[in-house]
Protein backbone atom coordinates (compact mmCIF):
# COMPACT_ATOMS: atom_id res chain seq x y z
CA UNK A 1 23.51 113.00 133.54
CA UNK A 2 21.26 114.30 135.90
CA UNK A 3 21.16 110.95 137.60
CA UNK A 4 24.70 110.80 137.83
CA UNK A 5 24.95 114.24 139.63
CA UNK A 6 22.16 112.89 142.39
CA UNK A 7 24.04 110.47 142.99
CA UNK A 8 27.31 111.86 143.48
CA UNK A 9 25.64 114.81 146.22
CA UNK A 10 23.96 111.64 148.06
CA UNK A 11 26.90 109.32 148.52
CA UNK A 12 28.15 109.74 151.95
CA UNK A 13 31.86 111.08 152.11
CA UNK A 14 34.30 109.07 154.76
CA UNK A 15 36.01 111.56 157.03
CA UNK A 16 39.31 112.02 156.78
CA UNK A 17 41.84 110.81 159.70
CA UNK A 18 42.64 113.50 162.29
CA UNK A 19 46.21 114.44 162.01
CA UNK A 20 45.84 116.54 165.14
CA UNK A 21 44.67 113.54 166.89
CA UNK A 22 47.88 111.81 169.09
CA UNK A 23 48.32 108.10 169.73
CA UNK A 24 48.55 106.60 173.01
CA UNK A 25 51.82 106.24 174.12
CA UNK A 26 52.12 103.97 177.47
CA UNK A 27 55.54 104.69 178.55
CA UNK A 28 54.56 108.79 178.72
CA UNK A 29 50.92 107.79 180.68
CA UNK A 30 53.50 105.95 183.17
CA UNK A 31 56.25 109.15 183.09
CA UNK A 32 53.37 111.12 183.66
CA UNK A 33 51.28 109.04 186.42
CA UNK A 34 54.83 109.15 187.98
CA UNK A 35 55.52 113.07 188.28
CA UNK A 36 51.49 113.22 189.41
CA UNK A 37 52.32 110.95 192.09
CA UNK A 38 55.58 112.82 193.34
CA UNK A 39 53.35 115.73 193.77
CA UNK A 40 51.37 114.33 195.95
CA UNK A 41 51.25 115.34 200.04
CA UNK A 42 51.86 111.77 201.96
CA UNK A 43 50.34 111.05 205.57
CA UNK A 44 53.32 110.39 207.96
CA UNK A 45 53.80 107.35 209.67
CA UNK A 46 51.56 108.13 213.14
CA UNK A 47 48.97 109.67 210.39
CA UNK A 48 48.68 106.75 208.60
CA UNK A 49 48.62 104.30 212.20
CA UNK A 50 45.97 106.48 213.70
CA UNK A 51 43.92 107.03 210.81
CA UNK A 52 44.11 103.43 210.11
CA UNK A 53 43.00 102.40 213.79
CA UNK A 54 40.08 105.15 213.17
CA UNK A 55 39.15 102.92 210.02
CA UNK A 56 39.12 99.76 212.02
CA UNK A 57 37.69 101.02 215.08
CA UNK A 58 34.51 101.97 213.29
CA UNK A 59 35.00 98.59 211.20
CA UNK A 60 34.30 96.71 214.23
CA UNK A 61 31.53 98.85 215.52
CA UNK A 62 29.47 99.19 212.56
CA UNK A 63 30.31 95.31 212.14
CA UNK A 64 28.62 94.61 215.74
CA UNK A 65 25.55 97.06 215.12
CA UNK A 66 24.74 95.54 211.84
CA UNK A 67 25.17 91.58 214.12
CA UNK A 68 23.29 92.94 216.70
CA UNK A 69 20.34 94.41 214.27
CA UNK A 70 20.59 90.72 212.56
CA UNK A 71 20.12 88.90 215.58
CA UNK A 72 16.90 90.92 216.80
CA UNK A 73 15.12 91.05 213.46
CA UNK A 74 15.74 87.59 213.32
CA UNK A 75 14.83 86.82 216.89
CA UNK A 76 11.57 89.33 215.77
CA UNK A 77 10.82 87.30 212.56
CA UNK A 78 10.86 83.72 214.08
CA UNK A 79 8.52 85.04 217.12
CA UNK A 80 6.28 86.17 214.38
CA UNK A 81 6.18 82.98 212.52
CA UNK A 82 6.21 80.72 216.11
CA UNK A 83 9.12 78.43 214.32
């Protein structure tokens, strides 16, 4: 018998399900997204044009530094190598 009792404290005990735990429910994520996004503060129109000209602006800049910086290094690396 003592065997018996061993064995029983040893064996490993599956947990029981959570009944506190909630399923996912897609139609209340997409109610809720919904009411999260009506909260939300919107730019206005000339906001949104002149922030997106900002964007671009620097776009175009950074886009030409980063050319520029190419074209040296490489202009660098080629004297370097005498190709």
């Amino acid at each position: 018998m003592s065997n018996k009792n061993t064995v029983e404290k040893t064996a490993k005990k599956v947990p029981a399900k959570n009944p506190d735990k909630k399923k996912f429910n897609l139609v209340k994520t997409f109610k809720d997204m919904w009411s999260e996004l009506k909260k939300v503060t919107w730019l206005s129109k000339n906001e949104l044009i002149r922030q997106s000209i900002v964007v671009v602006v620097f776009v175009v800049l950074f886009s030409v530094v980063i050319g520029v910086m190419d074209w040296a290094l490489s202009a660098l690396l080629r004297l370097i190598i005498g190709a």
